[in-house]
Structures are given as structure tokens and as C-alpha cells.
Protein backbone atom coordinates (compact mmCIF):
# COMPACT_ATOMS: atom_id res chain seq x y z
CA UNK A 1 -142.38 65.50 151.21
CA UNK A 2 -141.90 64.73 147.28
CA UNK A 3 -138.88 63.70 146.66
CA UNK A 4 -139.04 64.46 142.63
CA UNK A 5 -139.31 68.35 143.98
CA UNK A 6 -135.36 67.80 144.43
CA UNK A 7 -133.41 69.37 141.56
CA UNK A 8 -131.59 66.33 140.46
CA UNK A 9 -134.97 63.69 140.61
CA UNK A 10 -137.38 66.35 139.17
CA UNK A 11 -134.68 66.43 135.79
CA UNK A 12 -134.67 62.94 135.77
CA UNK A 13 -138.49 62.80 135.85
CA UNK A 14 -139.11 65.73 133.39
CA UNK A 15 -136.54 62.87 131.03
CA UNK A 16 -138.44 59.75 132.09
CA UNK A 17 -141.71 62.22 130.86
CA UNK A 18 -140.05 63.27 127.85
CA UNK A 19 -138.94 59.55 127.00
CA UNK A 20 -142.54 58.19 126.92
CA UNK A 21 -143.98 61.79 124.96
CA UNK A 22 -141.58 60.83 122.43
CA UNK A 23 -142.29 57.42 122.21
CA UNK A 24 -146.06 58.17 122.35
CA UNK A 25 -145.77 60.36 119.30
CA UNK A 26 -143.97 57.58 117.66
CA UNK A 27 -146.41 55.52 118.13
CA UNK A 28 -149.46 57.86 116.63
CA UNK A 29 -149.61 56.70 113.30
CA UNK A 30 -150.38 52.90 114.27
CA UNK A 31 -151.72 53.25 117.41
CA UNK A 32 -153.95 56.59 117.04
CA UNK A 33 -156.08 57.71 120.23
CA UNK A 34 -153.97 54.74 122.31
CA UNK A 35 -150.50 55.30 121.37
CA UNK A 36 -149.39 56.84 124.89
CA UNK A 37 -150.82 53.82 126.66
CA UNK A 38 -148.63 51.13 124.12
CA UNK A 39 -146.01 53.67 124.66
CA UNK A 40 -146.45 52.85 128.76
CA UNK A 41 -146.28 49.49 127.74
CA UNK A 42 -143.60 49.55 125.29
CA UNK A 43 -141.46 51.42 127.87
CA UNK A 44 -142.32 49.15 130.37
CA UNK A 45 -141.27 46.06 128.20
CA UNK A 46 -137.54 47.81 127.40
CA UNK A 47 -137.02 48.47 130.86
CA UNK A 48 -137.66 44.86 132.07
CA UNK A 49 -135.74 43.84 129.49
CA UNK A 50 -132.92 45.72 130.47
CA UNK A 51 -133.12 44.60 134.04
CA UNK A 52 -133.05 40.90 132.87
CA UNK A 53 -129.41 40.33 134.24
CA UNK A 54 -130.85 41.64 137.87
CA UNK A 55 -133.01 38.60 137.09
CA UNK A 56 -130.90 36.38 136.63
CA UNK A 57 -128.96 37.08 139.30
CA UNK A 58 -131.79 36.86 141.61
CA UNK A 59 -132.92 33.26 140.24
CA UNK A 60 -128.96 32.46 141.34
CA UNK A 61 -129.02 33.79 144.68
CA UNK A 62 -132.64 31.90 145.15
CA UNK A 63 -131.04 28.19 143.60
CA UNK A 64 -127.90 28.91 145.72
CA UNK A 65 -129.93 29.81 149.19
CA UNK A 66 -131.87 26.88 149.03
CA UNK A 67 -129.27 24.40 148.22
CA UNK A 68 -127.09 25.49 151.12
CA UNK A 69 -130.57 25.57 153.32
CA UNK A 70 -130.17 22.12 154.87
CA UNK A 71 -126.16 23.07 155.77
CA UNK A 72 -127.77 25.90 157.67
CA UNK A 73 -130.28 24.19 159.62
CA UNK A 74 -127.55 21.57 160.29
CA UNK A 75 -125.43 24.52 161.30
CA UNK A 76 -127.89 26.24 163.62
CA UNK A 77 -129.05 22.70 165.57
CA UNK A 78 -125.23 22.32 166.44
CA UNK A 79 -124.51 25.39 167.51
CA UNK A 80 -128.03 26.86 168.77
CA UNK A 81 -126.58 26.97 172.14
CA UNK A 82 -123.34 29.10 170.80
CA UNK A 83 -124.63 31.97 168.61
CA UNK A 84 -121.27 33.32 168.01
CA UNK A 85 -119.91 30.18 166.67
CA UNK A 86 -123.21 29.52 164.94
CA UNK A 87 -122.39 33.34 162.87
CA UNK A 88 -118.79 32.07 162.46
CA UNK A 89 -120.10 28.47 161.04
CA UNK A 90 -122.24 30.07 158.54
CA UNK A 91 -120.40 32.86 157.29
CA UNK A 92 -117.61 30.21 156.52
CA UNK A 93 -120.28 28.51 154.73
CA UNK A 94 -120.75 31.27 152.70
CA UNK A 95 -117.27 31.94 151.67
CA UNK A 96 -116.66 28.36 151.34
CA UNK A 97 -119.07 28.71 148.41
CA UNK A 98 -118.43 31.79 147.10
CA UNK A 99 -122.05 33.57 148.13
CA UNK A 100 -123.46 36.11 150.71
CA UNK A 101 -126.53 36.25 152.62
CA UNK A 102 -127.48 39.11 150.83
CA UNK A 103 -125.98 38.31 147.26
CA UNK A 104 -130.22 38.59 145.75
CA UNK A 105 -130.61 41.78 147.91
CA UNK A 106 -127.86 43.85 145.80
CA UNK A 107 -130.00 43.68 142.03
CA UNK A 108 -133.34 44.49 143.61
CA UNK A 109 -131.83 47.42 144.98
CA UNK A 110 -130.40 48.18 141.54
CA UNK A 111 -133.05 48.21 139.95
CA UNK A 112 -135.65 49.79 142.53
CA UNK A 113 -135.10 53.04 141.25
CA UNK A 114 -134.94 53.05 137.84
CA UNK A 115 -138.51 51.22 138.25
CA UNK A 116 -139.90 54.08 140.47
CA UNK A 117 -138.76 56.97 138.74
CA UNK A 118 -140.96 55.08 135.87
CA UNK A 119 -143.75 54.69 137.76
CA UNK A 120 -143.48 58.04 139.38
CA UNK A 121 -144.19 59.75 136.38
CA UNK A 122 -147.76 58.30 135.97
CA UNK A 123 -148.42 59.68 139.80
CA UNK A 124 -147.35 63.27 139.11
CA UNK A 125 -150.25 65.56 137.47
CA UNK A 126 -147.47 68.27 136.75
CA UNK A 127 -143.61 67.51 136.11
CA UNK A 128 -141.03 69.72 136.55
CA UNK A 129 -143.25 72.98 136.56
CA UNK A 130 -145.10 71.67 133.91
CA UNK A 131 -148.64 70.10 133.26
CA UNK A 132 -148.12 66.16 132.51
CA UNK A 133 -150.18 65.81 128.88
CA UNK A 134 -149.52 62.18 129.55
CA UNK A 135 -152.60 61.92 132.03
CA UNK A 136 -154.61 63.55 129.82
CA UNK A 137 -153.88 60.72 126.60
CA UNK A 138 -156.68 58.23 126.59
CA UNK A 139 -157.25 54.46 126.11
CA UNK A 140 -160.41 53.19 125.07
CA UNK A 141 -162.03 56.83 125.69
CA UNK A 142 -160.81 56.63 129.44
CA UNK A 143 -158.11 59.38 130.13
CA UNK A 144 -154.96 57.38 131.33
CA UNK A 145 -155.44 60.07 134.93
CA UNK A 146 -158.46 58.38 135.84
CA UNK A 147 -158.25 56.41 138.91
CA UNK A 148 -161.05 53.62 139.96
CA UNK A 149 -161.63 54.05 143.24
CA UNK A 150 -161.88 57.69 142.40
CA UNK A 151 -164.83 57.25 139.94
CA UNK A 152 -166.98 55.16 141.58
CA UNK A 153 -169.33 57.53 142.70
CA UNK A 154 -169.59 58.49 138.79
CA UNK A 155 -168.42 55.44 137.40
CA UNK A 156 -168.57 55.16 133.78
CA UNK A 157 -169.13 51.82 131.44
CA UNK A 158 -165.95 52.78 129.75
CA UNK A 159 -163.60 53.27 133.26
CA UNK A 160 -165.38 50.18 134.74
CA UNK A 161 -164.18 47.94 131.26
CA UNK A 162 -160.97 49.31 130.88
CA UNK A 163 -160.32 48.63 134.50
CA UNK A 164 -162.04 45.52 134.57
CA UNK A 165 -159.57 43.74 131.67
CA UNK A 166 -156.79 44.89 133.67
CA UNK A 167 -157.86 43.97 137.38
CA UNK A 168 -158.70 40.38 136.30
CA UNK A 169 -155.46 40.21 134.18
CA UNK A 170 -153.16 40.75 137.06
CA UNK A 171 -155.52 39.02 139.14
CA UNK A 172 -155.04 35.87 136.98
CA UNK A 173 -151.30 36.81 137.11
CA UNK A 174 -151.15 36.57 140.65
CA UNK A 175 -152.85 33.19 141.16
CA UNK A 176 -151.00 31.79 138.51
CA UNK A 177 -147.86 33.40 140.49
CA UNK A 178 -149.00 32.03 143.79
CA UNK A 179 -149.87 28.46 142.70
CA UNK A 180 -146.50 28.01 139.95
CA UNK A 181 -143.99 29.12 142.84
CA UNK A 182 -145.09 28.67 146.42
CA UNK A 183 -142.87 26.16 148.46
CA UNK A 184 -143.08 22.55 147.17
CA UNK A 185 -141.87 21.14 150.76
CA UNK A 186 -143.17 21.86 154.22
CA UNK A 187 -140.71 23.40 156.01
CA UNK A 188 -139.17 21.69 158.82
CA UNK A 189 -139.93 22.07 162.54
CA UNK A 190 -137.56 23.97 163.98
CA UNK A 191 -137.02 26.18 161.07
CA UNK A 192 -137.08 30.11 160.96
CA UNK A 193 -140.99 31.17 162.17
CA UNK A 194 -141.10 33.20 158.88
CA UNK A 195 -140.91 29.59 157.07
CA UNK A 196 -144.35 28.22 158.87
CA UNK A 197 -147.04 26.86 156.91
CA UNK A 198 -149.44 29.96 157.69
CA UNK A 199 -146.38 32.56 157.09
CA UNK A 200 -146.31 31.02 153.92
CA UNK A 201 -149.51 30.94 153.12
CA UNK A 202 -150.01 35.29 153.76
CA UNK A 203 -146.56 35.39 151.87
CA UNK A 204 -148.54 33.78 149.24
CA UNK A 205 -151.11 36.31 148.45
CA UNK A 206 -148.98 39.42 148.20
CA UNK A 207 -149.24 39.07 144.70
CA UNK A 208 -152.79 40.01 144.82
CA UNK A 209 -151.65 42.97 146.34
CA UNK A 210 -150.85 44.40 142.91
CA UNK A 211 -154.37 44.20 141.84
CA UNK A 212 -155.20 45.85 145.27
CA UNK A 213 -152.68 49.51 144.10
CA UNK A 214 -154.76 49.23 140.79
CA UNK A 215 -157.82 50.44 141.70
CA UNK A 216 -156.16 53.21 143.21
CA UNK A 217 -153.66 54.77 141.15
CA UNK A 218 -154.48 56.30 137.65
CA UNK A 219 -154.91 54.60 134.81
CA UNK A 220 -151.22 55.12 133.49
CA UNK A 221 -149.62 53.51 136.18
CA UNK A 222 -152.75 50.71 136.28
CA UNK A 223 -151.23 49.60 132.19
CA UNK A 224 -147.40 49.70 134.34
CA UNK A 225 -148.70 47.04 136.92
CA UNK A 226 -150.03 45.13 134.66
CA UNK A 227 -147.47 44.75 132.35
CA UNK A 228 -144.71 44.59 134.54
CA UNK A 229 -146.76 41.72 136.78
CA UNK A 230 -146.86 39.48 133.22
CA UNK A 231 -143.40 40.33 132.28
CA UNK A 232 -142.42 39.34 135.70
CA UNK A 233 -144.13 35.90 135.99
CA UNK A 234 -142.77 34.58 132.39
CA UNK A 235 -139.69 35.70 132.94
CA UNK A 236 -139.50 33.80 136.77
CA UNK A 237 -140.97 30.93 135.19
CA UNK A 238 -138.05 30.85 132.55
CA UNK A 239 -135.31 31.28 134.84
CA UNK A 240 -136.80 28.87 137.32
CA UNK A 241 -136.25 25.73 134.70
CA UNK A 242 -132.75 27.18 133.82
CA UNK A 243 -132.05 27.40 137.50
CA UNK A 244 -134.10 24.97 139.24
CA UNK A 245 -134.18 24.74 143.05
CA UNK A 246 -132.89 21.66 144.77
């Protein structure tokens, strides 16, 4: 079931479509045959820029969890035996310093759909009844509905480029990703299994798995990944030094 065929979403996509048309046509004079893929991401840009409090919010939660992660290990070793006084320790914890387990939860869920209904529109051939011309815009000569994984039985030198520059882009993204901000110390013994070494370690790659959706979803939303993966990296890396974890 689509949930854009709903009323409400499908007028909020048909605007999201609209938004990047008009931005596309903007665009025309200095970016000719390629202005709907800077308008992607141009689009792209404002939107992460707008979400930039959710960020820092986020990079809060993230210095605040791990400073009050050794108070919580100390906290479940004393009272490992008495799980209900173990709850009641930490939650205290919490209020004591003004925080909730799930203070970093709240932004990603803010902005979660306002980032789909984005990306939805480069996954819809029609919108709201109508055909969506933005598929059919091109970038380099490759329309921005063409999908990799779908042309490889007739895979052009243009698709295989155009795909290429962006595959390897967000593949260097991700390693730079993995390497900048896995865990600096081992986690202890009788911490939480999802803190092992080889937990870790899988937790590490799911950046790839960006590069992994590109080769299967058209163009359009191929130009989204990678500029949102970029935009994403800088601006962790950023709020990382203004926050930095103990």
C-alpha cells in the first residue's frame, strides 16, 4: 500500500514536486540540460540546512549519553541483581541531569518525514494523477528515472559514468564516516552485547549501505543520497569538535 495515495500525503507530494519544478526552471538559464538535478541538490542542501538544530540536538544527546555511560555501568553492576531498583537508579540519573534516554530519538523523528516526503518524490513515476516530468530531466544525457541495476542488461557508457562518480563518492563518504567516528575505546566487559567489538564492527559498515540503495533507485534520488551522505558527514564532523565526547 502507497501511502502518498492518501489525500493529505499525495498534496503534500504534488508541493514537494512543484517545489523542485520551480526551482528547476530557476535554475535553466545557468544550469541548462542539468538544472533539475542542481535543483535536487539545491533542495537537498536547504533542507539539511533547515534540519541543522535536529543536529545539534543529536550531537547533545550523543556528548551527554556517553558522559553519563560510566554512571550507568556503575549503576547496573550494583543493582544487576535488583532490576527495579536498577530502573529507579537510572531514571534518577537522568533527571538528576536534566536528560532522557530518548532525548536524540525525538529530532530524528522530526525530521524523518520531511526527508521522505523529499525522497519520495524521486520514487513516484506519476504524482498526484499526474506524470512526474522530473524523471524525465537529464544529467549528463542520463534521464534522472534511470536506475542502475535496471540498465545493466543495456548499460550505457553514459549511465555507467554518471553512476560511477556518484557510487564512489558516497562510497568514499562512508569510509571516511566509518573510520572519523567509530568508537575510540573498547567497550568494557560486561557492557550491553550491542557494544561488542564485532557489533561494532557490522554497525560500522552501514554507511556503505547508502551506496548499496544507489544502484537501485533512479537516478534522482541516487543525486539525494549523495548529497545528503556529504552534507551529513561535514556537518557530524563540525558538531563533533563543538561537542566532543568524553
Amino acid at each position: 500500500m502507497d501511502l502518498f495515495a492518501f489525500p493529505p500525503l499525495t498534496a503534500l507530494l504534488d508541493t514537494a514536486y512543484r517545489v523542485l519544478m520551480g526551482v528547476s526552471d530557476l535554475l535553466t538559464p545557468l544550469a541548462g540540460a542539468a538544472s533539475a538535478a542542481l535543483a535536487i541538490a539545491v533542495i537537498t542542501l536547504l533542507v539539511r540546512a533547515a534540519l541543522i538544530p535536529t543536529g545539534i540536538s543529536q550531537a547533545r544527546s550523543e556528548q551527554v549519553r556517553t558522559r553519563l555511560a560510566p554512571r550507568l555501568r556503575e549503576i547496573q553492576r550494583r543493582f544487576r541483581k535488583n532490576p527495579e531498583r536498577m530502573q529507579r537508579e537510572m531514571m534518577q540519573l537522568y533527571r538528576d541531569e536534566k536528560t532522557s534516554p530518548l532525548a536524540g530519538i525525538l529530532p530524528a523523528l522530526i525530521q524523518a518525514p520531511i526527508v521522505g516526503l523529499i525522497y519520495a518524490v524521486f520514487l513516484h513515476p506519476t504524482v498526484a494523477g499526474h506524470p512526474n516530468d522530473l524523471l524525465t530531466e537529464e544529467l549528463l544525457g542520463v534521464p534522472l528515472g534511470a536506475r542502475l541495476v535496471g540498465s545493466l542488461g543495456e548499460l550505457s557508457v553514459e549511465v555507467a559514468v554518471v553512476f560511477g562518480i556518484l557510487i564512489v563518492l558516497m562510497a568514499v563518504v562512508a569510509e571516511v564516516t566509518r573510520r572519523v567516528f567509530r568508537p575510540a575505546i573498547p567497550p568494557e566487559p560486561d557492557s550491553s552485547p550491542l557494544a561488542s567489538g564485532g557489533v561494532q564492527r557490522v554497525l560500522g559498515f552501514l554507511p556503505y549501505l547508502t551506496v548499496v540503495f544507489a544502484a537501485f533507485v533512479p537516478l534522482a534520488a541516487a543525486i539525494y543520497l549523495a548529497v545528503t551522505v556529504t552534507w551529513t558527514l561535514g556537518q557530524r564532523w563540525i558538531l563533533r569538535r563543538i561537542y566532543p565526547l568524553a
